[in-house]
Protein backbone atom coordinates (compact mmCIF):
# COMPACT_ATOMS: atom_id res chain seq x y z
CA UNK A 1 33.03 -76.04 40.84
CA UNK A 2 36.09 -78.39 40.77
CA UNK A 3 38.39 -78.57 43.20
CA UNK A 4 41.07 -77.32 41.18
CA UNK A 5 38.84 -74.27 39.99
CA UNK A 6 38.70 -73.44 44.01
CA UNK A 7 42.49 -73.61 44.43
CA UNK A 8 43.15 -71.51 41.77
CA UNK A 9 40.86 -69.03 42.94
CA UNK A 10 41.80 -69.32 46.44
CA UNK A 11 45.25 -68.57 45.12
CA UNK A 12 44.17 -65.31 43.47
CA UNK A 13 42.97 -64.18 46.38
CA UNK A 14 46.15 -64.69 48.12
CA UNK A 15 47.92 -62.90 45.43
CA UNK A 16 45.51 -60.02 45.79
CA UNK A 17 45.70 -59.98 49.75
CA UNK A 18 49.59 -59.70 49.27
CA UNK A 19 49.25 -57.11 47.19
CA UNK A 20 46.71 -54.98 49.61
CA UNK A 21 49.61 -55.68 52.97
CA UNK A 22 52.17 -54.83 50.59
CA UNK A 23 50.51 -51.43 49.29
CA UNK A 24 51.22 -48.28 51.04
CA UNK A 25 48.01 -47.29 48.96
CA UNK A 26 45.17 -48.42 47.05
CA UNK A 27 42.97 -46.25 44.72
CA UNK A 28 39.91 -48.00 43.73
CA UNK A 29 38.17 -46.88 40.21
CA UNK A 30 35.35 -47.63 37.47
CA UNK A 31 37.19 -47.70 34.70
CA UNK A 32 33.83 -48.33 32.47
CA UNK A 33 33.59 -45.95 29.05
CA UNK A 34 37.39 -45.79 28.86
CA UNK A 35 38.40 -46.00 25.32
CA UNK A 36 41.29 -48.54 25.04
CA UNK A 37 43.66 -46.01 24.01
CA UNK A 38 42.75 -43.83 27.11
CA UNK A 39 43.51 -47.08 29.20
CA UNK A 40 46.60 -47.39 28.00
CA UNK A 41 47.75 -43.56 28.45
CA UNK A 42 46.72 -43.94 32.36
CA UNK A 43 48.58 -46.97 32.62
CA UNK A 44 51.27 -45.17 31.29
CA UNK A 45 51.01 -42.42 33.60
CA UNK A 46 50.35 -44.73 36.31
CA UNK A 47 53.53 -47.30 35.69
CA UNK A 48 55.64 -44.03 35.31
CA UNK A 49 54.43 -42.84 38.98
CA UNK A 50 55.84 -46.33 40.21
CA UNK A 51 51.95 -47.39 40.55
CA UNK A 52 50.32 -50.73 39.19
CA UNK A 53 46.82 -50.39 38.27
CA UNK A 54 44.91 -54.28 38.31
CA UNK A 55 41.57 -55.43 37.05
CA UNK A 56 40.22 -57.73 39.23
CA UNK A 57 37.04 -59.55 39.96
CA UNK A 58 35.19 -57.88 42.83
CA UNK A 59 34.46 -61.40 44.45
CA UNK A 60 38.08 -61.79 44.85
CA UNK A 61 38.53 -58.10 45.43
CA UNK A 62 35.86 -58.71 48.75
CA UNK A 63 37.88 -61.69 49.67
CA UNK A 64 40.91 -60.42 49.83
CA UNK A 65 40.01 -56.98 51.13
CA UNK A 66 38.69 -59.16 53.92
CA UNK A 67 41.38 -61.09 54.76
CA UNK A 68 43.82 -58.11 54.22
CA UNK A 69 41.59 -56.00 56.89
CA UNK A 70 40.16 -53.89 54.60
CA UNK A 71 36.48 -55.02 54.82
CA UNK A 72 34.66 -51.49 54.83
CA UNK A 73 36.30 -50.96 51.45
CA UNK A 74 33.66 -53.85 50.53
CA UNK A 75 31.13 -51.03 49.50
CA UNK A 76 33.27 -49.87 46.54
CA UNK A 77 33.38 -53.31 44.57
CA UNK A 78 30.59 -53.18 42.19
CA UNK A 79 30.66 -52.79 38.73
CA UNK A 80 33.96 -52.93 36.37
CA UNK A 81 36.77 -52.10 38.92
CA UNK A 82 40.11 -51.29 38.83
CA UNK A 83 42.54 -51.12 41.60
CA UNK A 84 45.81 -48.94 41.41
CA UNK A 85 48.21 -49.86 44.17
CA UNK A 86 51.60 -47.95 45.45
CA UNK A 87 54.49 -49.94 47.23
CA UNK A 88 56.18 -46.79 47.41
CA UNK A 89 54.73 -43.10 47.03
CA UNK A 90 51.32 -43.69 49.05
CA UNK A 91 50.10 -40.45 46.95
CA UNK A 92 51.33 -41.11 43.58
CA UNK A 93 48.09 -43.14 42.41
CA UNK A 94 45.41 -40.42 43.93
CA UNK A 95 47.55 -37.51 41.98
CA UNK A 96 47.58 -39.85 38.73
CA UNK A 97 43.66 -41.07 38.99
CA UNK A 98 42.37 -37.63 39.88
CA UNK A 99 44.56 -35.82 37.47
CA UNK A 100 43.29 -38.49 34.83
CA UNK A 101 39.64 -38.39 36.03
CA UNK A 102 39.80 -34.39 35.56
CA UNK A 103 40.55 -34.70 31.89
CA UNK A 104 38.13 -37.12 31.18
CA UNK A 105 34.95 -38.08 32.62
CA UNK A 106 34.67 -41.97 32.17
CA UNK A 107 36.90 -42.18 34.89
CA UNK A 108 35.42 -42.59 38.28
CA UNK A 109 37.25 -42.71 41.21
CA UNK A 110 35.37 -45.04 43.90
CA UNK A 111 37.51 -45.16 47.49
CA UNK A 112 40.72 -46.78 48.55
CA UNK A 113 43.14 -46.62 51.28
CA UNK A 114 46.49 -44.64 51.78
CA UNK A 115 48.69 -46.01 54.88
CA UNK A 116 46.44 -47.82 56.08
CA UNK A 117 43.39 -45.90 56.39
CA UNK A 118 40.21 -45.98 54.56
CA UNK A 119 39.71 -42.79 52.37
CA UNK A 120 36.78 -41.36 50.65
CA UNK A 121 36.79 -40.00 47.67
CA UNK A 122 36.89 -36.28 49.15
CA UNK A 123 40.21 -37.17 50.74
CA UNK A 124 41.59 -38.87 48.07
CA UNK A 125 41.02 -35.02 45.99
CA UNK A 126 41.98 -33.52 49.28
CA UNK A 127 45.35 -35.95 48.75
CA UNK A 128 46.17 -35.79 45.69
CA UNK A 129 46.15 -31.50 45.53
CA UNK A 130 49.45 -32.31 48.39
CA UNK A 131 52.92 -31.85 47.26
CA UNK A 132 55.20 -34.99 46.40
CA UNK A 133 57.44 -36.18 49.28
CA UNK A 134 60.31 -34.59 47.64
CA UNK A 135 58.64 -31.20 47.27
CA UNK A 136 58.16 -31.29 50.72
CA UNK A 137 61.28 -32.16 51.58
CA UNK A 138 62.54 -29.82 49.08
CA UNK A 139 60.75 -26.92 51.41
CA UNK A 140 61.94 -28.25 54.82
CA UNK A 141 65.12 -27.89 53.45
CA UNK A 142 65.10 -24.67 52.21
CA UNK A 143 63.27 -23.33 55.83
CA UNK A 144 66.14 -25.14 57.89
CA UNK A 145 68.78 -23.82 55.51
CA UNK A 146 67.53 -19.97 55.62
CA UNK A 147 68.30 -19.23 59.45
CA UNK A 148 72.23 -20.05 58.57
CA UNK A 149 72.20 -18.34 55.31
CA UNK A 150 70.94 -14.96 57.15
CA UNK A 151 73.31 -15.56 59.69
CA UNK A 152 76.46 -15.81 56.90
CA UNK A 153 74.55 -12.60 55.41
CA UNK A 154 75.18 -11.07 58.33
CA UNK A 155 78.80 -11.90 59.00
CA UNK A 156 79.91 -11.41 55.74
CA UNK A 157 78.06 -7.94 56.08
CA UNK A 158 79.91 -6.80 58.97
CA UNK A 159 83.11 -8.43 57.33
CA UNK A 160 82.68 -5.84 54.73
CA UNK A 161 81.89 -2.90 56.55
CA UNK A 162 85.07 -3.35 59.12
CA UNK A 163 86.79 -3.16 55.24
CA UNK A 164 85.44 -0.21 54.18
CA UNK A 165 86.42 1.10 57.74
CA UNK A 166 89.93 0.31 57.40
CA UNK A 167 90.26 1.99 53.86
CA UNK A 168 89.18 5.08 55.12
């Protein structure tokens, strides 16, 4: 192999490892016996979630996954593989995948990581059934907001009974 060929490579790999520390998440998948058109739907889906799904050769995928600290995730890089990665929504690509994988069964999902941690594929299901950040946020709001709406209730409740008092 020419030295050229190696720099190149060695390159890629850098590329790749940037894109693992840069990741809040990575879902890895077998995309093999996806139609084209089904490929392009989940990429879709995916780009629309804020998620970029990459093929890449598992040689560089172990390289990288080394040098990122991600070495367990070694196990999953065999066969055709696809990696979706998140900069933002560390849960957007496990809802996407698993939603996708449901629908049809070509799709396998393999591993990954989500902030950090190695996940298996039962907590990547386990992950992707959670509510988005703003859902939850939606519902922390709502709880903190309830104790001062009861308390206006309550006010405005004895507001209107000293009126009714006074009219009499």
């Amino acid at each position: 192999m020419s030295e050229k060929a190696i720099a190149v490579k060695a390159q890629h790999v850098e590329s790749v490892v940037e894109k693992f520390n840069n990741a809040t998440s990575a879902i890895v998948v077998d995309y093999r016996g996806l139609t084209v058109e089904q490929v392009t739907d989940l990429r879709k889906q995916l780009r629309d979630a804020g998620v970029q799904m990459n093929v890449i050769k598992n040689k560089i995928l172990t390289r990288a996954a080394e040098k990122a600290g991600y070495g367990d995730l070694n196990d999953v890089f065999a066969g055709p593989t696809a990696v979706a990665f998140s900069n933002e929504d560390p849960i957007a690509p496990a809802k996407v995948l698993k939603k996708f994988a449901d629908s049809v069964d070509a799709l396998e999902i393999k591993g990954g990581y989500i902030e950090g941690n190695i996940v298996s594929i039962d907590e990547i299901n386990v992950y992707a059934t959670l509510p988005s950040r703003e859902e939850l946020l939606a519902t922390l709001a709502s709880q903190l907001q309830a104790p001062v709406r009861n308390v206006a209730y309550a006010i405005k409740a004895i507001v209107d009974k000293g009126d009714e008092g006074d009219a009499a």
